[in-house]
N, C-alpha and C. Protein backbone atom coordinates (compact mmCIF):
# COMPACT_ATOMS: atom_id res chain seq x y z
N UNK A 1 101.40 131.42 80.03
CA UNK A 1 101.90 130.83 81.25
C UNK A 1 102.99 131.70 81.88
N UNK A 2 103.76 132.30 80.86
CA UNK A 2 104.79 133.20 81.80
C UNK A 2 104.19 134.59 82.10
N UNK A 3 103.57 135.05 81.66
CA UNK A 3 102.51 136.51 82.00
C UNK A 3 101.42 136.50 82.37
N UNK A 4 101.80 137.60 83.46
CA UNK A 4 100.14 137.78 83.97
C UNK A 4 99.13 138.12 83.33
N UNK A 5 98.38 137.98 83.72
CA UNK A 5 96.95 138.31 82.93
C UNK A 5 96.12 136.96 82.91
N UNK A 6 94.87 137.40 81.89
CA UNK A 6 94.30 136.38 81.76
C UNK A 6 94.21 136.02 79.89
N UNK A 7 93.86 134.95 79.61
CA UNK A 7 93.79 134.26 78.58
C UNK A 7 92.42 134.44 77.80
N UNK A 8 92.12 134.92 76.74
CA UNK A 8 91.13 134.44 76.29
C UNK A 8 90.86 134.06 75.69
N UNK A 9 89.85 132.72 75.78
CA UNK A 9 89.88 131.34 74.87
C UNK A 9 88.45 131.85 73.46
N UNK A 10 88.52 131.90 72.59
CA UNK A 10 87.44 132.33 71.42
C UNK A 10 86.98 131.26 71.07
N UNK A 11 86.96 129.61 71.24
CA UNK A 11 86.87 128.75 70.51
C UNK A 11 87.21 127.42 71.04
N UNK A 12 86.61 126.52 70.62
CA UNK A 12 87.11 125.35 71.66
C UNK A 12 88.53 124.52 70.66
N UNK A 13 88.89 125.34 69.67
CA UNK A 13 90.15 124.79 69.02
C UNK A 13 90.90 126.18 69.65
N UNK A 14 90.58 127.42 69.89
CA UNK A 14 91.92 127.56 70.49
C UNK A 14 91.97 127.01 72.11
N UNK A 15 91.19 126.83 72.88
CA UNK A 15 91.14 126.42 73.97
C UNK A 15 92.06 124.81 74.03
N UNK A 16 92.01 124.16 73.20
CA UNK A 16 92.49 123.01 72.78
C UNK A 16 94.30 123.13 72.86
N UNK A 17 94.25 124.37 72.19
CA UNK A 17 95.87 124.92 71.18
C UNK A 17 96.43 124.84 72.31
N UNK A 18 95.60 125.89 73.56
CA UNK A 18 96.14 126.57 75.15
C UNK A 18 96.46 125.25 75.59
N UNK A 19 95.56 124.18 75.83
CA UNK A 19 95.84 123.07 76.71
C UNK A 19 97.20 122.20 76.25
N UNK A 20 97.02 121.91 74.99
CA UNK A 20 98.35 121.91 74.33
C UNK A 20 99.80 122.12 75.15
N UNK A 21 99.56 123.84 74.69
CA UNK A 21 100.72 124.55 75.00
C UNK A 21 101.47 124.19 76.33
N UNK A 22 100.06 124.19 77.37
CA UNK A 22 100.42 124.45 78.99
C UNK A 22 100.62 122.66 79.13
N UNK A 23 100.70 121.81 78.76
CA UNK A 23 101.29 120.43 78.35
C UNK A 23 102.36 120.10 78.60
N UNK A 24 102.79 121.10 77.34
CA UNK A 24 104.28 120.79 76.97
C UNK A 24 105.25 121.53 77.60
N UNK A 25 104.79 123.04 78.21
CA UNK A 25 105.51 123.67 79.06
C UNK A 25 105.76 122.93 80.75
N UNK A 26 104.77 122.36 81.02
CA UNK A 26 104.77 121.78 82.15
C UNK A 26 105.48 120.50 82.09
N UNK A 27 105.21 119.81 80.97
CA UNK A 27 106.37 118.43 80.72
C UNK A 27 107.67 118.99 80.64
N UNK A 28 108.21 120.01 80.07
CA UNK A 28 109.46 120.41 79.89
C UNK A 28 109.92 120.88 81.13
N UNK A 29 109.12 121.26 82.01
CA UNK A 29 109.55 121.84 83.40
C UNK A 29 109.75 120.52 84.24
N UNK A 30 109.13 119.48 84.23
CA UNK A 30 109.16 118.36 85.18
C UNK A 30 110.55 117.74 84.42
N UNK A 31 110.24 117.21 82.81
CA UNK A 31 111.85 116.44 82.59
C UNK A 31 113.04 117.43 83.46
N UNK A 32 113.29 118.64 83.38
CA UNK A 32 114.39 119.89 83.35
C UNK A 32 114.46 119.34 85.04
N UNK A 33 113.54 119.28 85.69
CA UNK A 33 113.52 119.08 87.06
C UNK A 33 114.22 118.09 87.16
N UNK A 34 113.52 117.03 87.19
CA UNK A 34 113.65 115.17 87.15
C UNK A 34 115.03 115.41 86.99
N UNK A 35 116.02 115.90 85.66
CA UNK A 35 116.99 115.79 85.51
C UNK A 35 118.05 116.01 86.40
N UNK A 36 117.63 117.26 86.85
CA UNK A 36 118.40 118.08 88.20
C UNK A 36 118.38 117.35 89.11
N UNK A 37 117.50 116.52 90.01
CA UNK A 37 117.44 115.94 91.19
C UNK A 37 118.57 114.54 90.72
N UNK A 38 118.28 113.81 89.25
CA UNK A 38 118.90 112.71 89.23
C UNK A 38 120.35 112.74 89.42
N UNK A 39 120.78 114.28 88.36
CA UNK A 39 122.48 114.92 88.68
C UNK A 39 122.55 114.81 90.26
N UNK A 40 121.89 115.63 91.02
CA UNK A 40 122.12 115.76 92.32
C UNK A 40 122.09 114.60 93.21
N UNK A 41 121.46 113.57 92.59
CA UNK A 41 121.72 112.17 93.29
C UNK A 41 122.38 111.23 93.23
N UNK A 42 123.21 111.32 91.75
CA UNK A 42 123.96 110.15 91.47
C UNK A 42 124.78 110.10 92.46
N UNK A 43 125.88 110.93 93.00
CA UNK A 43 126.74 110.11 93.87
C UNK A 43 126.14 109.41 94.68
N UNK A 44 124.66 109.55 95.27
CA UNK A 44 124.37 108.85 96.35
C UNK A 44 124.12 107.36 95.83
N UNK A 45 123.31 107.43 94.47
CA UNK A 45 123.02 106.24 93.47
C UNK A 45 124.14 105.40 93.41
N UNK A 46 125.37 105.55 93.15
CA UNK A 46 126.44 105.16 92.85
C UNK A 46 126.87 104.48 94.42
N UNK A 47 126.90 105.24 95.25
CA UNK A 47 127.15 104.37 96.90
C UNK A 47 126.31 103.36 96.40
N UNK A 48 124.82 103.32 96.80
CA UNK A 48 123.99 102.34 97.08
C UNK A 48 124.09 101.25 95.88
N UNK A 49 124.28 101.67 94.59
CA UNK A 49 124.39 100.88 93.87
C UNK A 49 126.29 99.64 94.01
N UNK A 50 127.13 100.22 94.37
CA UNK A 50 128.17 100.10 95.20
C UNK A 50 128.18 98.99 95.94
N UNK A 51 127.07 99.32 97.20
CA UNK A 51 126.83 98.78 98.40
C UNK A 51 126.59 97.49 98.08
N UNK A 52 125.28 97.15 96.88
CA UNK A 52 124.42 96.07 96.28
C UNK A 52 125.40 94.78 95.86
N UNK A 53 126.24 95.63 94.76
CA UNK A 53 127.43 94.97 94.51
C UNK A 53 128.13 93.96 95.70
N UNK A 54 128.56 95.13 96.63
CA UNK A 54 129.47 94.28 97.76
C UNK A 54 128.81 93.16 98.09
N UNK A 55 127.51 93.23 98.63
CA UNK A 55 126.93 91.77 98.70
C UNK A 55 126.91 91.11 98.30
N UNK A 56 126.60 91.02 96.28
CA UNK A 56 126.14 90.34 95.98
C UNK A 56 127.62 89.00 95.78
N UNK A 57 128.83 89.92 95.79
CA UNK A 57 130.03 89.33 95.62
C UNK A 57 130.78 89.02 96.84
N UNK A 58 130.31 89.07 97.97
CA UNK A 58 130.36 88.76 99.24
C UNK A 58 129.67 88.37 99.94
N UNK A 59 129.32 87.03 99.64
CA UNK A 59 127.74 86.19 100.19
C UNK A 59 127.87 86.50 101.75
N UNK A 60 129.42 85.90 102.13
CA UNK A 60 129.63 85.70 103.31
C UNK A 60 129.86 86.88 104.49
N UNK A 61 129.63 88.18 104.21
CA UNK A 61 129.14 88.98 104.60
C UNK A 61 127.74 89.44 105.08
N UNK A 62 126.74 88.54 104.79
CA UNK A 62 125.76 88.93 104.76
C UNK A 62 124.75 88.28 106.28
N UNK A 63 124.30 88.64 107.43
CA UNK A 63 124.35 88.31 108.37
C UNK A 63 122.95 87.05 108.40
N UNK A 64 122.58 86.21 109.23
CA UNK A 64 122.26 85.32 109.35
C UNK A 64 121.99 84.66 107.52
N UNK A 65 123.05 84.06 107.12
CA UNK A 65 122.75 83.19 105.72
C UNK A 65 123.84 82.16 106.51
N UNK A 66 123.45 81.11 105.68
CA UNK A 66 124.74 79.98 106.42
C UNK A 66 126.45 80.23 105.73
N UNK A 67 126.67 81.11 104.94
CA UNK A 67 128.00 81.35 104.37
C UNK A 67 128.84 82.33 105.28
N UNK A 68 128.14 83.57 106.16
CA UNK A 68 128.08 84.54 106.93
C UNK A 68 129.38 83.99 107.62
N UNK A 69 130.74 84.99 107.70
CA UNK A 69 131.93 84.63 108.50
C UNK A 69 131.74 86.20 109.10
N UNK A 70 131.20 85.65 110.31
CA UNK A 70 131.31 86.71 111.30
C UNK A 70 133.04 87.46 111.69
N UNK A 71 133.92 87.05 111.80
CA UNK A 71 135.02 87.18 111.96
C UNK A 71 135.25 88.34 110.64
N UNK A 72 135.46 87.65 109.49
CA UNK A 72 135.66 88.49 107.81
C UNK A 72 134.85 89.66 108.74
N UNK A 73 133.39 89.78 108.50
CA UNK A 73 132.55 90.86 108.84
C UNK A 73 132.81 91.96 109.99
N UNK A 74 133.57 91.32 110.84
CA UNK A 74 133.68 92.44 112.03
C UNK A 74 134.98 92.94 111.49
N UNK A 75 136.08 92.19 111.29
CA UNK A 75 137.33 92.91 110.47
C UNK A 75 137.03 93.73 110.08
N UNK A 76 135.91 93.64 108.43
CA UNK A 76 135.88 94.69 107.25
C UNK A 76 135.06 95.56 108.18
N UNK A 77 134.11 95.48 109.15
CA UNK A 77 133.31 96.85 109.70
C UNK A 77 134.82 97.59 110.22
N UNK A 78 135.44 96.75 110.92
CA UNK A 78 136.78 98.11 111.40
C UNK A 78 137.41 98.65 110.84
N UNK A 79 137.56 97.84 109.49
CA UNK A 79 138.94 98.43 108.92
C UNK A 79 138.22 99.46 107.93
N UNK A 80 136.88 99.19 107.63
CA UNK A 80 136.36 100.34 106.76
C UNK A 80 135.26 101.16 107.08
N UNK A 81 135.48 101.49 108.75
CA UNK A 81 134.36 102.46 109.69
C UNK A 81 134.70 104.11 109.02
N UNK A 82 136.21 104.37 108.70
CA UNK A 82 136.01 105.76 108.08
C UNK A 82 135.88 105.98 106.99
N UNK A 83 135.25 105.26 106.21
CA UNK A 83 135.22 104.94 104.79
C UNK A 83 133.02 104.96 104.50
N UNK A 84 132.64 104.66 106.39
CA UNK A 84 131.36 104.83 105.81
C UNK A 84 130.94 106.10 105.37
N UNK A 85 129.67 105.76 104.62
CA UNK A 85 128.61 106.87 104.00
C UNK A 85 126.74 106.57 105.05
N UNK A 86 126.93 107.37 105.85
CA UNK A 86 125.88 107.29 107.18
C UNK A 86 124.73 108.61 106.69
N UNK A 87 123.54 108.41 106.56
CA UNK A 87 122.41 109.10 106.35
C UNK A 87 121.35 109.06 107.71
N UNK A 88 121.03 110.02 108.66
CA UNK A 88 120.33 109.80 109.52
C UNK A 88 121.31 108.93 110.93
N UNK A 89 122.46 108.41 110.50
CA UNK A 89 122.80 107.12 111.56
C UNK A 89 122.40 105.99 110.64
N UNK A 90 121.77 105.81 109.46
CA UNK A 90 121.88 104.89 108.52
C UNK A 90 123.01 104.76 107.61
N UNK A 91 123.53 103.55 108.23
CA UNK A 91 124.96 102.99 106.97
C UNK A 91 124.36 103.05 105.56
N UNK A 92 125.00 103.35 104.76
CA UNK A 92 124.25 103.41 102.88
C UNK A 92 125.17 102.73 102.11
N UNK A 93 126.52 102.94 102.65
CA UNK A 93 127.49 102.20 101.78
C UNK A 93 128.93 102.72 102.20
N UNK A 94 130.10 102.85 101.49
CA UNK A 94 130.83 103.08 101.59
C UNK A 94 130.95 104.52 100.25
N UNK A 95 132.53 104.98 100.68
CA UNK A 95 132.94 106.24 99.85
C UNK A 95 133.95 105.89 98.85
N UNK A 96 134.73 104.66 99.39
CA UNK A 96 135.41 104.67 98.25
C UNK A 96 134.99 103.03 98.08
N UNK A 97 135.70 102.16 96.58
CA UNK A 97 135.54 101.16 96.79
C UNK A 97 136.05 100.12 97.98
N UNK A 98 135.35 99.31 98.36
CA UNK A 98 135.85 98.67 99.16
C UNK A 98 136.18 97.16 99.12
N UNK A 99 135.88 96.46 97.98
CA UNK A 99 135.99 95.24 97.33
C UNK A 99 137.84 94.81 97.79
N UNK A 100 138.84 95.94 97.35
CA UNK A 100 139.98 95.63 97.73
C UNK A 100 140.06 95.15 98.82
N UNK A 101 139.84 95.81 100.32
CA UNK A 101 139.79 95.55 101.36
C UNK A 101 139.52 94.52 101.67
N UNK A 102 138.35 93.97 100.95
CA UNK A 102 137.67 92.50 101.69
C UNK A 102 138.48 91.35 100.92
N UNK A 103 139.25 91.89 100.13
CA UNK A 103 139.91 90.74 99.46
C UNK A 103 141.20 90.46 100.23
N UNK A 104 141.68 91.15 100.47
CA UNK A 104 143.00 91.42 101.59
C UNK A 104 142.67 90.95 102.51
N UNK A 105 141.81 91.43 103.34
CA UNK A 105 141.30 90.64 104.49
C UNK A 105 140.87 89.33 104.84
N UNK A 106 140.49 88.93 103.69
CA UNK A 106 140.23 87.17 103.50
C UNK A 106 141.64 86.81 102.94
N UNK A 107 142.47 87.25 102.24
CA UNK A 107 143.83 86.52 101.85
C UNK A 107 144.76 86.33 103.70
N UNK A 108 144.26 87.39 104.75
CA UNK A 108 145.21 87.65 105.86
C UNK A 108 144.44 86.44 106.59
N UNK A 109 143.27 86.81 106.66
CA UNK A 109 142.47 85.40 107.57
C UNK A 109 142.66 83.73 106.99
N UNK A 110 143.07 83.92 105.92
CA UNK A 110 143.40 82.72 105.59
C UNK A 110 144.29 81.87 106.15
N UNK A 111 145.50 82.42 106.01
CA UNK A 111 146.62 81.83 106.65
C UNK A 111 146.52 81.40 107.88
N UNK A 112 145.65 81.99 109.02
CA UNK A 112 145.31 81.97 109.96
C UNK A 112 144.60 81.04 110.51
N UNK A 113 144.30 80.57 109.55
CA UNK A 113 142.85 79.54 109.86
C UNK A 113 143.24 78.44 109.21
N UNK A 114 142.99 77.20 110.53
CA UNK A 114 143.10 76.19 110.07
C UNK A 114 142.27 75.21 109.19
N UNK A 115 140.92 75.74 109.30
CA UNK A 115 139.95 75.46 108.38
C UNK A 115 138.84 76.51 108.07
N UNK A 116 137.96 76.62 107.08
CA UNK A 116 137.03 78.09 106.76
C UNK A 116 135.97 77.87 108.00
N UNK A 117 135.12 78.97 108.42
CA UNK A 117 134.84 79.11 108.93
C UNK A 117 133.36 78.54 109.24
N UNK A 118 132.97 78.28 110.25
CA UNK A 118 131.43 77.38 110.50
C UNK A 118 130.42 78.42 109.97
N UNK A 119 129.45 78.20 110.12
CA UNK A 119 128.30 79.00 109.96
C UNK A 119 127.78 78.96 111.24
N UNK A 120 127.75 80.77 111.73
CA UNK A 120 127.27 81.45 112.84
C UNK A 120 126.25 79.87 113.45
N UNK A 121 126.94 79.23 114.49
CA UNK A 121 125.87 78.50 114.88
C UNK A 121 125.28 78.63 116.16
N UNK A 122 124.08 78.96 115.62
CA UNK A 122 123.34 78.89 117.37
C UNK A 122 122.21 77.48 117.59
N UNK A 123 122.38 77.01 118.93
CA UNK A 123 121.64 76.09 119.49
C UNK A 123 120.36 75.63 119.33
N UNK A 124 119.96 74.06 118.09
CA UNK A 124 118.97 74.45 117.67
C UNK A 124 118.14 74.57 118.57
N UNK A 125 116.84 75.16 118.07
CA UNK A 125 115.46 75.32 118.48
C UNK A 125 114.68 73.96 119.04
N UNK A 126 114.13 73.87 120.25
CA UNK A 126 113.80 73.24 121.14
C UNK A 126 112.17 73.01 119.86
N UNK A 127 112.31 71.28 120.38
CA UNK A 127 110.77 70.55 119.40
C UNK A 127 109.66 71.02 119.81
N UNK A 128 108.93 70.69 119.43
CA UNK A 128 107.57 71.43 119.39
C UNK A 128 107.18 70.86 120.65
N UNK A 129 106.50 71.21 121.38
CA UNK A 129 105.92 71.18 123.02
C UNK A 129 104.46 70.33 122.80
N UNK A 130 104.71 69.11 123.36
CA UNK A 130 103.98 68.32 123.17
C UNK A 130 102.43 68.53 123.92
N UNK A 131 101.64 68.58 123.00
CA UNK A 131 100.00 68.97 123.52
C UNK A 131 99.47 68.05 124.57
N UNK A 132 98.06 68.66 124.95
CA UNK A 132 97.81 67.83 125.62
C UNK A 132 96.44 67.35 125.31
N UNK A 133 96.13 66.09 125.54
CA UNK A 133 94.77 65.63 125.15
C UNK A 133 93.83 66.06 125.32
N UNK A 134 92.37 66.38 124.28
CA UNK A 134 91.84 67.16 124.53
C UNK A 134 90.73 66.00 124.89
N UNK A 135 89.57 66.26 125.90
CA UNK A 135 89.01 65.43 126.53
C UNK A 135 87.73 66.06 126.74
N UNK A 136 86.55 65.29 127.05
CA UNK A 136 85.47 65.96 127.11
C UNK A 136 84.94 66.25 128.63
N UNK A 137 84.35 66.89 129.16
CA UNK A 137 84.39 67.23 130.35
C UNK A 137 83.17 66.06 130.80
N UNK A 138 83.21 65.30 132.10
CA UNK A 138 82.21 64.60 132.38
C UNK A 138 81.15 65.46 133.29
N UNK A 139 80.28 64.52 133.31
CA UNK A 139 78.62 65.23 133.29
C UNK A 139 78.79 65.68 135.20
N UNK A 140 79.60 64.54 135.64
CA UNK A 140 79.83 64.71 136.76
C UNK A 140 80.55 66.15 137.49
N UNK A 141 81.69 66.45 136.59
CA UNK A 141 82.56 67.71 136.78
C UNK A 141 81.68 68.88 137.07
N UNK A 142 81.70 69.47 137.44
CA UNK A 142 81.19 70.72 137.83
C UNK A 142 82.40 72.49 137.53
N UNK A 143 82.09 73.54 136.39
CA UNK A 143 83.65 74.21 136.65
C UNK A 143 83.46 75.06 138.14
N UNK A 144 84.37 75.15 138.42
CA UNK A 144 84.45 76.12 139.46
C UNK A 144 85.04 77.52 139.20
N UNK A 145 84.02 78.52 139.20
CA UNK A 145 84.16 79.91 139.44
C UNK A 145 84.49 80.70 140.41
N UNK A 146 84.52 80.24 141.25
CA UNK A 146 84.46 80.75 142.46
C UNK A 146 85.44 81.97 142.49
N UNK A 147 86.84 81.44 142.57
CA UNK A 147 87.72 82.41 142.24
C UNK A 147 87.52 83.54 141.74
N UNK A 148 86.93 83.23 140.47
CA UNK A 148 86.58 84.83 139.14
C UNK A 148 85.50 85.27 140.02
N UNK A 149 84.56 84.67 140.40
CA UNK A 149 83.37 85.50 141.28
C UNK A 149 84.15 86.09 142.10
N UNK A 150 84.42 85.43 142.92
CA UNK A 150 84.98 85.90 144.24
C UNK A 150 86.05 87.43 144.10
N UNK A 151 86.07 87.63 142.86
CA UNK A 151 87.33 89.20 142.66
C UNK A 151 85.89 90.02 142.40
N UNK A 152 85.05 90.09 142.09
CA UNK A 152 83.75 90.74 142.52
C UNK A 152 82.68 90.77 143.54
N UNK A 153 83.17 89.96 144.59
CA UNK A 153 82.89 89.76 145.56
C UNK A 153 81.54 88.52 145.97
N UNK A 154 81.54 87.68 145.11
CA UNK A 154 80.74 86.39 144.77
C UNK A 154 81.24 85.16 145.06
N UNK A 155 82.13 85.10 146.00
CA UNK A 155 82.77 83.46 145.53
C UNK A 155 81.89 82.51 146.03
N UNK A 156 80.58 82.07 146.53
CA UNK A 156 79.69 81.28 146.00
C UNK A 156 78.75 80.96 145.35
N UNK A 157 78.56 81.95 144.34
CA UNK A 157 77.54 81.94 142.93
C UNK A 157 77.99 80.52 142.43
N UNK A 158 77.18 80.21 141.82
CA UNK A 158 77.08 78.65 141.08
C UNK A 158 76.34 79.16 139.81
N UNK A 159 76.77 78.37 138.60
CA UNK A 159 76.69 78.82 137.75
C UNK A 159 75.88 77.51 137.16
């Protein structure tokens, strides 16, 4: 595998030995790889894994759930906009921890507030739109096409 040339197989046990070989050289090249990319990714692993956290310990951060304090949320976006980690214009997480922050920030909004906060409420949703009876057409009715003919230049075909 590391020299040129060619191989020649005498036997279907050494042909076996070769396949072997080129196996384990190629597994050892992919772990050696794999490894490298995972080094080269952890910090990013560590944001996102980070990020997961913040939610999961900050329900009320999390946008349309009924715990969601819009107020908390726009605070912590300001106070920790230079602190993001942006891929593409995609937020990923933050750089440093940010758990402190949101704890501070809910101890400051506290005082402030005379009671916790509602859940984001918007105006419910209008009832279902009442149908209309479905009816059978009498023998008498006749439909009228005319119209639809008439954009092809038919409006007294009878159908």
């Amino acid at each position: 595998m590391s020299k040129d040339g060619t191989e020649r197989l005498e036997s279907s046990q050494d042909a076996r030995e070769w396949q072997e070989a080129v196996q384990l050289i190629l597994q050892q090249e992919i772990e050696q790889q794999a490894d490298t990319w995972m080094q080269d990714a952890g910090g990013f692993m560590e944001t996102v894994h980070s990020a997961i956290d913040m939610f999961r310990r900050n329900p009320d951060l999390i946008p349309h759930t009924k715990e969601f304090d819009k107020e908390l949320a726009d605070a912590f976006a300001s106070m920790a906009g230079a602190y993001e980690v942006r891929i593409d214009g995609k937020l990923h997480g933050y750089s440093v921890p940010v758990q402190p922050i949101i704890d501070n920030l809910r101890k400051q909004m506290a005082g402030g507030r005379q009671k916790p906060p509602a859940a984001a409420s918007s105006p419910p949703p209008d009832p279902p739109q009442q149908s209309l009876r479905s009816r059978t057409p009498k023998s008498s009715e006749t439909d009228d096409f005319s119209t639809l003919f008439g954009t092809i230049g038919l409006p007294h075909l009878k159908i």
